[in-house]
PDB file of N, CA and C in Angstrom:
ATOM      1  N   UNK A   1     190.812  17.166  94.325  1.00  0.00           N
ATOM      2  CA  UNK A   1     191.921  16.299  93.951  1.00  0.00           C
ATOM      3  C   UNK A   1     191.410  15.301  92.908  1.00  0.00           C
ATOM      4  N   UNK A   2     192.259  15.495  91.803  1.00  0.00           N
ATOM      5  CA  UNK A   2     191.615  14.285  90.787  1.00  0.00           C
ATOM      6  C   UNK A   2     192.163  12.498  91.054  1.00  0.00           C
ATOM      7  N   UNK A   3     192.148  11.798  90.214  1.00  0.00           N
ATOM      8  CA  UNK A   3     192.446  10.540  90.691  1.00  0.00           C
ATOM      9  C   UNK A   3     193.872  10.251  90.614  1.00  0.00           C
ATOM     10  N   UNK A   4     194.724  11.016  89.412  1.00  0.00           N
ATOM     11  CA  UNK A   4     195.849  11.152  89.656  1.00  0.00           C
ATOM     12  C   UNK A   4     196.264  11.692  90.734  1.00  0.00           C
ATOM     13  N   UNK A   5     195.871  12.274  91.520  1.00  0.00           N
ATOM     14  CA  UNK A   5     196.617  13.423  92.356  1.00  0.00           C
ATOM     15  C   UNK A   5     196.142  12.099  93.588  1.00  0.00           C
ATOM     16  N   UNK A   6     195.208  11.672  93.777  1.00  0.00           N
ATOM     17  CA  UNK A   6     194.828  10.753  94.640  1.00  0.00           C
ATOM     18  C   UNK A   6     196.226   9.415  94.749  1.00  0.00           C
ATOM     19  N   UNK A   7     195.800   8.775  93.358  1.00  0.00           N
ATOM     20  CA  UNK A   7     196.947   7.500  93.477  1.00  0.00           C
ATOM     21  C   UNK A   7     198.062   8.363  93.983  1.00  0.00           C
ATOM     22  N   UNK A   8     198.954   9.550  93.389  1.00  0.00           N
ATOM     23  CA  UNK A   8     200.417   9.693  94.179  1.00  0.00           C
ATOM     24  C   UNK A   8     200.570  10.078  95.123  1.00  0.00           C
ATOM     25  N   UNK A   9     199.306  10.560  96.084  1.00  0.00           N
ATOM     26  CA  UNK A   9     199.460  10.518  97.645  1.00  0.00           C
ATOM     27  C   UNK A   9     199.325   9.449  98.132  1.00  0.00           C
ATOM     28  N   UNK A  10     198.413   8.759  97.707  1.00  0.00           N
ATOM     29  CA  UNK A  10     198.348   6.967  98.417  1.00  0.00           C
ATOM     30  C   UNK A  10     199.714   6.832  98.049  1.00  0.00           C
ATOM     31  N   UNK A  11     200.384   6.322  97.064  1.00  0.00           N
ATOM     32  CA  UNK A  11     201.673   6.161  96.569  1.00  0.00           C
ATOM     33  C   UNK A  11     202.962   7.088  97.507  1.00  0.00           C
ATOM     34  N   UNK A  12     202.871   8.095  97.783  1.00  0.00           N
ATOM     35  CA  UNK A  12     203.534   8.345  98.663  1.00  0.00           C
ATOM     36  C   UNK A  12     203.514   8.259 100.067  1.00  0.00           C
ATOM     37  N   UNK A  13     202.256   8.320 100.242  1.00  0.00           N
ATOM     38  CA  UNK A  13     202.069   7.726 101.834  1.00  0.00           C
ATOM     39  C   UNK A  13     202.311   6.231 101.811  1.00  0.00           C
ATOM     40  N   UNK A  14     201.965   5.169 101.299  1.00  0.00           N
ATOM     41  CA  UNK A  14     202.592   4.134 101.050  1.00  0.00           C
ATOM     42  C   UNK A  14     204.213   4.024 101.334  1.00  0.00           C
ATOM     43  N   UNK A  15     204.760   4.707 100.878  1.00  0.00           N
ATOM     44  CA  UNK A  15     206.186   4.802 100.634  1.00  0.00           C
ATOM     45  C   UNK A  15     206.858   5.218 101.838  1.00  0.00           C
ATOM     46  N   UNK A  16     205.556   5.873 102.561  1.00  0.00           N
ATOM     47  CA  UNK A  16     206.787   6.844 103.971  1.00  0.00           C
ATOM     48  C   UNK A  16     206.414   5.778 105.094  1.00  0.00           C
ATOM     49  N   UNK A  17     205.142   5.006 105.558  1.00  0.00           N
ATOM     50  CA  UNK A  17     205.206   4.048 106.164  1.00  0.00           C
ATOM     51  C   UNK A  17     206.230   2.592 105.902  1.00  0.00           C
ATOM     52  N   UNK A  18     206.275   2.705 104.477  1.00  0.00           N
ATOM     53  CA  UNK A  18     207.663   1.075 104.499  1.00  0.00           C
ATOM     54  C   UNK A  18     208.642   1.434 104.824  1.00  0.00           C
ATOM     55  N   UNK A  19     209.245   2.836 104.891  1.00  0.00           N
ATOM     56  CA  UNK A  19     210.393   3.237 105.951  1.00  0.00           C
ATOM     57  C   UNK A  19     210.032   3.616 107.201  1.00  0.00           C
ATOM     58  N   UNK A  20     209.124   3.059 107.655  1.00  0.00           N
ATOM     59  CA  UNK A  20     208.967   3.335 108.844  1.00  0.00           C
ATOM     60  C   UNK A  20     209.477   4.952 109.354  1.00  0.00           C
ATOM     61  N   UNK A  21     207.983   5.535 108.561  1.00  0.00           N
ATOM     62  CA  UNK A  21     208.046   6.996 109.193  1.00  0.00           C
ATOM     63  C   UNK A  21     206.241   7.150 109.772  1.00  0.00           C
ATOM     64  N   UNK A  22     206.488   7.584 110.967  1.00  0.00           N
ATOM     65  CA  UNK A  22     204.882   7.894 111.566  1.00  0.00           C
ATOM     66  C   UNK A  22     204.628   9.059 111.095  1.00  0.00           C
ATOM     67  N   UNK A  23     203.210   8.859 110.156  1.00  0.00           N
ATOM     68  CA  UNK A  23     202.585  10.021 109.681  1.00  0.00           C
ATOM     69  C   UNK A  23     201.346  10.481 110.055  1.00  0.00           C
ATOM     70  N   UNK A  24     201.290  10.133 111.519  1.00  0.00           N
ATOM     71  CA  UNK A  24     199.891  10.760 112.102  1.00  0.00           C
ATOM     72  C   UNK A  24     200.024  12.194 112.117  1.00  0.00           C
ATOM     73  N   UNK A  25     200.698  12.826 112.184  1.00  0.00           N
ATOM     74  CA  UNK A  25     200.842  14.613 112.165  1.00  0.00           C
ATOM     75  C   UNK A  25     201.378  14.550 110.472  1.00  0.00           C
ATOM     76  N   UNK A  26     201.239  14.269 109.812  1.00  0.00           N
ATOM     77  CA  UNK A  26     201.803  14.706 108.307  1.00  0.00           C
ATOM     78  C   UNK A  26     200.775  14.749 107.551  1.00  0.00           C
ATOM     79  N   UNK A  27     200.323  15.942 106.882  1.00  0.00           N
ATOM     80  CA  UNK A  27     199.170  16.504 106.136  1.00  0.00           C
ATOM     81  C   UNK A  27     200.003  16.452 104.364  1.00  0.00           C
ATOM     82  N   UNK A  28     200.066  15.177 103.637  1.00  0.00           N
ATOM     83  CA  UNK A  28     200.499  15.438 102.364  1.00  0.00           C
ATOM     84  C   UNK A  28     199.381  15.532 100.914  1.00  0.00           C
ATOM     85  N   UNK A  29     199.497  16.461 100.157  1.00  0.00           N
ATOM     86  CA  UNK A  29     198.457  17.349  99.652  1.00  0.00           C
ATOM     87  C   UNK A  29     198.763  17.082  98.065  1.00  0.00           C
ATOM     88  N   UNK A  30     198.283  16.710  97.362  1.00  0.00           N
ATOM     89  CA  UNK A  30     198.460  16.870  95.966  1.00  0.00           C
ATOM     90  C   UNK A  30     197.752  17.844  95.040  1.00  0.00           C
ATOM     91  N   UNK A  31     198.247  18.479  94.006  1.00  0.00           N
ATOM     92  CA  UNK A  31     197.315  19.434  93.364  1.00  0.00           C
ATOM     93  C   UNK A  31     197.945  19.165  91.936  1.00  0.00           C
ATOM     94  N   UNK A  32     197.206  19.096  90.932  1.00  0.00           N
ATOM     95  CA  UNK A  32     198.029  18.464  89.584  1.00  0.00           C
ATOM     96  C   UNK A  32     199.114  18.341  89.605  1.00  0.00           C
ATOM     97  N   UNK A  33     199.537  17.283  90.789  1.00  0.00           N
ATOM     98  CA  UNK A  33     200.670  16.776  90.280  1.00  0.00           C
ATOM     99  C   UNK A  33     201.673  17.231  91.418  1.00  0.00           C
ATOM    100  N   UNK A  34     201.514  18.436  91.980  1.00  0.00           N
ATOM    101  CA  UNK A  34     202.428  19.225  92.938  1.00  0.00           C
ATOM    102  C   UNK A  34     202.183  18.589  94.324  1.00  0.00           C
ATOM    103  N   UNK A  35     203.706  18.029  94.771  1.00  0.00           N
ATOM    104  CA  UNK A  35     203.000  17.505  96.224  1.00  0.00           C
ATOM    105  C   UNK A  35     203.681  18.690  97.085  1.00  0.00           C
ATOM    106  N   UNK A  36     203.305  19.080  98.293  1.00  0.00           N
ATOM    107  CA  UNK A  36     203.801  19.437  99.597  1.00  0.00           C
ATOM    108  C   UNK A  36     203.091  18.925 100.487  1.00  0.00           C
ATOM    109  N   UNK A  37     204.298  19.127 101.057  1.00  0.00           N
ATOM    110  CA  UNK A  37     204.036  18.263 102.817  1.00  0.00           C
ATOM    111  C   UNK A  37     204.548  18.669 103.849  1.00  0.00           C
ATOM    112  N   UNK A  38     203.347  18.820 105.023  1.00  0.00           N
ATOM    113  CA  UNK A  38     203.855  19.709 106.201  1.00  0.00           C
ATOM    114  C   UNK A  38     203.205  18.990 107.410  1.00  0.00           C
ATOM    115  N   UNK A  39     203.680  19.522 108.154  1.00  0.00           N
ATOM    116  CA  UNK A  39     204.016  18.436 109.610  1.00  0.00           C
ATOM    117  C   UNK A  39     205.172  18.208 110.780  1.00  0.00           C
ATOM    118  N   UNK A  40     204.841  17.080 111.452  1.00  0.00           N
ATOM    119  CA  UNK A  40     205.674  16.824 111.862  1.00  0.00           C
ATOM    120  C   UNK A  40     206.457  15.049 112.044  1.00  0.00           C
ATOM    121  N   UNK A  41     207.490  14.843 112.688  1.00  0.00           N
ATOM    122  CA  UNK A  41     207.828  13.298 113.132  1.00  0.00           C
ATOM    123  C   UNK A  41     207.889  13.548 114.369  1.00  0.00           C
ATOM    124  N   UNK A  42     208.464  12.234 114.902  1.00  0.00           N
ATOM    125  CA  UNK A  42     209.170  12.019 116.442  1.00  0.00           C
ATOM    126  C   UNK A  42     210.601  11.983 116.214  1.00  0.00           C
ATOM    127  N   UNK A  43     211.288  11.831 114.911  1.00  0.00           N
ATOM    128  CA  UNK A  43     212.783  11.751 115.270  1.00  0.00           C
ATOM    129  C   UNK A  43     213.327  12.498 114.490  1.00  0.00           C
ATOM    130  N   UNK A  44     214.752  12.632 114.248  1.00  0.00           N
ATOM    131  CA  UNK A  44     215.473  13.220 113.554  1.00  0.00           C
ATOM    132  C   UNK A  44     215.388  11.955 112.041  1.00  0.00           C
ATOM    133  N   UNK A  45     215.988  10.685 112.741  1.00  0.00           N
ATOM    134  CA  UNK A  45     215.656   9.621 112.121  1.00  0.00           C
ATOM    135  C   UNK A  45     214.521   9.598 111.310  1.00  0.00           C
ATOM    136  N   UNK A  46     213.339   9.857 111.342  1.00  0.00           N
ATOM    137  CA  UNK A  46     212.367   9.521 110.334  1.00  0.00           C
ATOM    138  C   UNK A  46     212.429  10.368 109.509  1.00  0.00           C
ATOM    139  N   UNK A  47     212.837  11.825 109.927  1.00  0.00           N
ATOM    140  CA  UNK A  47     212.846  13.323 109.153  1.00  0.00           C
ATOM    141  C   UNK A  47     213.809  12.934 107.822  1.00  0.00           C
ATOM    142  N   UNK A  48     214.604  12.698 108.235  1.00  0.00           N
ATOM    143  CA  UNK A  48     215.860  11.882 107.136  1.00  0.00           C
ATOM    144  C   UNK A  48     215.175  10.839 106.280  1.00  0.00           C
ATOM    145  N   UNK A  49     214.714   9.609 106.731  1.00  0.00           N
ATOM    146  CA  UNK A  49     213.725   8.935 106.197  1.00  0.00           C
ATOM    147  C   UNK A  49     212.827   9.144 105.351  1.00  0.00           C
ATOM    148  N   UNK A  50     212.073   9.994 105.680  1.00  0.00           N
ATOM    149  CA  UNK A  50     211.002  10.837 105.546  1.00  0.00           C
ATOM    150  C   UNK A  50     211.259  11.867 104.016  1.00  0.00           C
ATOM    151  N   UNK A  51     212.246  12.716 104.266  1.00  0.00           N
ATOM    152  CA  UNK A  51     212.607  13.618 102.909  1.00  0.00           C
ATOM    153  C   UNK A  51     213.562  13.199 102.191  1.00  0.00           C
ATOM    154  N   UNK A  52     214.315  11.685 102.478  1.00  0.00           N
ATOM    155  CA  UNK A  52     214.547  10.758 100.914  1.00  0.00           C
ATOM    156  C   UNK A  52     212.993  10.039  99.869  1.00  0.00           C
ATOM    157  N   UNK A  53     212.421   9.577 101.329  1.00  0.00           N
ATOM    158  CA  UNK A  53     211.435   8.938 100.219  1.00  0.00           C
ATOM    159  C   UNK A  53     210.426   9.768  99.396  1.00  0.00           C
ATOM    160  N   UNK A  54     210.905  11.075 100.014  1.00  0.00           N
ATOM    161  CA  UNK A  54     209.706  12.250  99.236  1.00  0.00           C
ATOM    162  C   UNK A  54     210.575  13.160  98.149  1.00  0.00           C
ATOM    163  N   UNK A  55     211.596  12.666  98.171  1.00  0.00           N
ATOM    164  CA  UNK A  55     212.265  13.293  97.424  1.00  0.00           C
ATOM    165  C   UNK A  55     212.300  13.652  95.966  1.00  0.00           C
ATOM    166  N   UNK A  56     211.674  14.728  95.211  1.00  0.00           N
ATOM    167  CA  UNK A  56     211.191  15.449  94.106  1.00  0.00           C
ATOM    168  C   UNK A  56     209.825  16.571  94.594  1.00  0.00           C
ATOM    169  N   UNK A  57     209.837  16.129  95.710  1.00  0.00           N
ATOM    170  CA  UNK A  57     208.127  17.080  96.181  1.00  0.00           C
ATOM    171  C   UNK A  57     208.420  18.321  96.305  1.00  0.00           C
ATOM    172  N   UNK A  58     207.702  19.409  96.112  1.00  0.00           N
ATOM    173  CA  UNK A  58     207.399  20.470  95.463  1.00  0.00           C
ATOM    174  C   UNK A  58     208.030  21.571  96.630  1.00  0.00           C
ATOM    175  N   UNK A  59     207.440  21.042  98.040  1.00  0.00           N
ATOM    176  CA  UNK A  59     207.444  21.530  99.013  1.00  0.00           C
ATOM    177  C   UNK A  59     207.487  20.888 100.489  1.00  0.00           C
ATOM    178  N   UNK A  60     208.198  20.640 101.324  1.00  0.00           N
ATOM    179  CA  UNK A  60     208.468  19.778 102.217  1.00  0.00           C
ATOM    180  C   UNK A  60     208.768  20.579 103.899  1.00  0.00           C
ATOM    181  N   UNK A  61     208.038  20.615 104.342  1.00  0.00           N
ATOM    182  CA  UNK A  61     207.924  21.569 105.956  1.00  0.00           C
ATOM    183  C   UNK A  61     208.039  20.415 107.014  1.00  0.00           C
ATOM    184  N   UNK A  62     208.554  19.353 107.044  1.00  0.00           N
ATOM    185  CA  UNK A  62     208.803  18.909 108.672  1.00  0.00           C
ATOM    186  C   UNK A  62     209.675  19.108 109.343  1.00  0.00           C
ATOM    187  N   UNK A  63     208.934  19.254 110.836  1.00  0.00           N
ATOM    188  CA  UNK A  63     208.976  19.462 111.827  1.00  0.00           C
ATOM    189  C   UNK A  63     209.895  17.601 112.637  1.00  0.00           C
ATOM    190  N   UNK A  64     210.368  18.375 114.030  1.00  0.00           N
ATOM    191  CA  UNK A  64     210.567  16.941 114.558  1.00  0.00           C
ATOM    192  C   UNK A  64     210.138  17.485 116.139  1.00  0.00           C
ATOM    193  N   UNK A  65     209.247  16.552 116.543  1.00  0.00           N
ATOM    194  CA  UNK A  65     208.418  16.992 118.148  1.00  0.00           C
ATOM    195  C   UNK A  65     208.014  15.204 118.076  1.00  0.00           C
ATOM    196  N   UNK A  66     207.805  15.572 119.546  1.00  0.00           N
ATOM    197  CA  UNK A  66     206.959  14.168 120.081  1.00  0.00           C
ATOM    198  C   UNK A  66     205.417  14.016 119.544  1.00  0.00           C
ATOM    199  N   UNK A  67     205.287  12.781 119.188  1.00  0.00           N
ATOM    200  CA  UNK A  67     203.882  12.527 118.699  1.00  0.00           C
ATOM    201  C   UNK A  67     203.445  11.970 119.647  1.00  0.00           C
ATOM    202  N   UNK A  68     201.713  12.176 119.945  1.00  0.00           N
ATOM    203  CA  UNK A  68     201.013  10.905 121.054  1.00  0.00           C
ATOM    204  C   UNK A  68     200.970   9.952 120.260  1.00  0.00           C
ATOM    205  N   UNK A  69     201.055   8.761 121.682  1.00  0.00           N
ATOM    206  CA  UNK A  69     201.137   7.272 121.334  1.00  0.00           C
ATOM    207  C   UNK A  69     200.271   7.161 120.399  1.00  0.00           C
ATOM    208  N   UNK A  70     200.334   5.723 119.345  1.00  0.00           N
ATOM    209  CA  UNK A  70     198.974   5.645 118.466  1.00  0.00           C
ATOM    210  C   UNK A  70     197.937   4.880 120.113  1.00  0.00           C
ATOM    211  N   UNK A  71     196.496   4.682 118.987  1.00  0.00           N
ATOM    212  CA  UNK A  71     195.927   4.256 119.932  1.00  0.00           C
ATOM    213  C   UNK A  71     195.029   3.257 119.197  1.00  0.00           C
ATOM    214  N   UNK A  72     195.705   2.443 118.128  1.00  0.00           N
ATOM    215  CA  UNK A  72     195.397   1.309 118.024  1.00  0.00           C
ATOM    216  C   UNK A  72     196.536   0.586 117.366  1.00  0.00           C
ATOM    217  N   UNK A  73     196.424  -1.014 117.751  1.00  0.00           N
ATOM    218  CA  UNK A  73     197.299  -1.827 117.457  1.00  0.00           C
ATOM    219  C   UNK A  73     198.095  -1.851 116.404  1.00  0.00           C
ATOM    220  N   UNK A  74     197.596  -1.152 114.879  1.00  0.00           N
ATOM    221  CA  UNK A  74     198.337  -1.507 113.997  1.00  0.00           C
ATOM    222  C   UNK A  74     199.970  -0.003 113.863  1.00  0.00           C
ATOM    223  N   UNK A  75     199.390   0.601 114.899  1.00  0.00           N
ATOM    224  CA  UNK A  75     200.374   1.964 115.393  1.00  0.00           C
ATOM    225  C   UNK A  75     199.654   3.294 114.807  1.00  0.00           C
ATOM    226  N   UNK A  76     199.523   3.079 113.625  1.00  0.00           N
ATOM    227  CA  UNK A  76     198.929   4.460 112.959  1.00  0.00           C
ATOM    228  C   UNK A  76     197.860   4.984 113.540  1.00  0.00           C
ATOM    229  N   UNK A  77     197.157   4.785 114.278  1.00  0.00           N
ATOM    230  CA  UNK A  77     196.442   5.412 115.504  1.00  0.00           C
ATOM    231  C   UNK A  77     195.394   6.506 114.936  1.00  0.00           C
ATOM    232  N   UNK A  78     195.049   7.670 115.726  1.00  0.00           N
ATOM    233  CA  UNK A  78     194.362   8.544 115.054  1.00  0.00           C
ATOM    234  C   UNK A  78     194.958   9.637 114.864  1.00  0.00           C
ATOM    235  N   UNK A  79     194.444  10.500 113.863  1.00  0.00           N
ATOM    236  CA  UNK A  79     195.840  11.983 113.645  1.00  0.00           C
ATOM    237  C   UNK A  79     195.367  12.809 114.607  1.00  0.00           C
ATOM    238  N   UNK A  80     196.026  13.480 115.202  1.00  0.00           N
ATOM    239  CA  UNK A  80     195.742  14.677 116.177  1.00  0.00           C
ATOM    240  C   UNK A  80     195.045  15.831 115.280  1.00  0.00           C
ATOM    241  N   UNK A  81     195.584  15.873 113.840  1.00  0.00           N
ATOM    242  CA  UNK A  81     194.583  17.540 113.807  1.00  0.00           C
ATOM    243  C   UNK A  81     193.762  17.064 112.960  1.00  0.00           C
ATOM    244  N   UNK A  82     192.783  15.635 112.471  1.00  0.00           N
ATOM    245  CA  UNK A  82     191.732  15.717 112.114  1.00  0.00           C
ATOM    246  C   UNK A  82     191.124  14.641 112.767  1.00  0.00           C
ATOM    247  N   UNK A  83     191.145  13.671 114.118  1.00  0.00           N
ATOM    248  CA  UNK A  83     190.475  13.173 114.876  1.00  0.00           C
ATOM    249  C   UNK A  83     190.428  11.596 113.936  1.00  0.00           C
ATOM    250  N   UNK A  84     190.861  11.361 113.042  1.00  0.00           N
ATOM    251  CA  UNK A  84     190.241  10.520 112.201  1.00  0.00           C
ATOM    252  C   UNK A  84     191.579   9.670 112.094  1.00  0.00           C
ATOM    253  N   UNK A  85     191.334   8.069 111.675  1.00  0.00           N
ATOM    254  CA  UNK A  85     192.757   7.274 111.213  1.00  0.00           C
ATOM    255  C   UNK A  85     192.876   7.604 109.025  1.00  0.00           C
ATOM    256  N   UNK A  86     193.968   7.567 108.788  1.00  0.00           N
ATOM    257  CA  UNK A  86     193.890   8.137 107.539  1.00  0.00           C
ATOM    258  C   UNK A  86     193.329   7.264 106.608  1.00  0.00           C
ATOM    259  N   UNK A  87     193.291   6.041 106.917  1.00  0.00           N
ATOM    260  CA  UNK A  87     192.294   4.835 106.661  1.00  0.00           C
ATOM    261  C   UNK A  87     190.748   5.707 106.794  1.00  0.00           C
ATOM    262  N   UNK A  88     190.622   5.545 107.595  1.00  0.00           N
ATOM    263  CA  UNK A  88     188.453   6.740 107.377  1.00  0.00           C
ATOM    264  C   UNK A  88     188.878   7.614 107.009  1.00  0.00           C
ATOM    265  N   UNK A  89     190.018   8.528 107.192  1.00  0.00           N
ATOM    266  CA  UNK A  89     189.646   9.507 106.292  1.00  0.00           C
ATOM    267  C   UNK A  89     189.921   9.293 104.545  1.00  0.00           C
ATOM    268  N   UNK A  90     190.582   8.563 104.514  1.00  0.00           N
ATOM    269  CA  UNK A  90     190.389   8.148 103.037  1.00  0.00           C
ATOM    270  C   UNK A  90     189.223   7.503 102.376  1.00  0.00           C
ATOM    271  N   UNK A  91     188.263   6.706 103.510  1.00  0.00           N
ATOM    272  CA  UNK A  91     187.510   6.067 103.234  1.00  0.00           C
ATOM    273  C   UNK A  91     186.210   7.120 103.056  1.00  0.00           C
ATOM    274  N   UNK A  92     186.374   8.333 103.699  1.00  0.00           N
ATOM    275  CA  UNK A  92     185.273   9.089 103.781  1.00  0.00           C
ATOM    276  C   UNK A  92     185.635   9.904 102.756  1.00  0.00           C
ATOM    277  N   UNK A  93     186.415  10.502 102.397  1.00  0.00           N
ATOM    278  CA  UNK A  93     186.420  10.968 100.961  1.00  0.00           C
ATOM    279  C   UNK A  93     186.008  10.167  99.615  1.00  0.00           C
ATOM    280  N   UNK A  94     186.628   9.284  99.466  1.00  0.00           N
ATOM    281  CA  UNK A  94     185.620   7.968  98.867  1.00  0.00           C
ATOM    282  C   UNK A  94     184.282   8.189  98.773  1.00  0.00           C
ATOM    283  N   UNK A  95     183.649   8.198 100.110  1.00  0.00           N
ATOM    284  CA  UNK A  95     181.841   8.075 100.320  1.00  0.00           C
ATOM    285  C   UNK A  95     181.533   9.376  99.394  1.00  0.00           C
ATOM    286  N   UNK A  96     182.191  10.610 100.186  1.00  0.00           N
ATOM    287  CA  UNK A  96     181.741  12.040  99.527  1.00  0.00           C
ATOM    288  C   UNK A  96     181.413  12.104  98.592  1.00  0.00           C
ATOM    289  N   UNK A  97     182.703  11.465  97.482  1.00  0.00           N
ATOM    290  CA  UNK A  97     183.022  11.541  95.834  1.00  0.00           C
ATOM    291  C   UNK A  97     182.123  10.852  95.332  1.00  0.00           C
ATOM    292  N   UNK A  98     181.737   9.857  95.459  1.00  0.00           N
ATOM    293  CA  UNK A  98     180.673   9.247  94.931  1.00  0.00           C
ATOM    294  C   UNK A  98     179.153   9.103  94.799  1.00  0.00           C
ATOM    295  N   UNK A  99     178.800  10.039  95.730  1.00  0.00           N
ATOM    296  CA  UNK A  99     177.441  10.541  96.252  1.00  0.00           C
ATOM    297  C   UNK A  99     176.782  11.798  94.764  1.00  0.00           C
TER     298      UNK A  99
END
């Protein structure tokens, strides 16, 4: 992922938390420029939420199922399919790239 492709996933993940959509199950992927996004929510409500604020993306697969609770205070918790908060995992891609 180059740095463009970086800023418009921060930029879109940005965007799906100020509508209050939980994206601990949402894997969103950039590739020059092309976003898709697959996953899931907890509501019908965020799903709606969710594919206005993404609205132009390439490719869009959510799901609506129950998410586990987060399991820290600020809610975003850890993701179920990579063990990690998307905070470290952003932070650890960071480390990688620069090594």
């Amino acid at each position: 992922m180059n740095n463009r492709d970086e800023l418009i996933r921060t930029k879109l993940l940005d965007r799906l938390t100020s509508v209050n959509v939980d994206i601990r199950m949402v894997a969103l992927e950039v590739n020059h420029g092309e976003v898709n996004v697959r996953g899931a929510v907890p509501s019908i409500e965020q799903r709606s939420r969710a594919l206005e604020a993404l609205a132009g993306a390439h490719s869009i697969e959510l799901q609506v199922r129950d998410v586990p609770p987060a399991d820290s205070a600020d809610g975003r918790g850890r993701s179920p399919r990579t063990g990690t908060s998307e905070e470290s995992a952003h932070q650890s891609r960071h480390q990688t790239d620069q090594t």
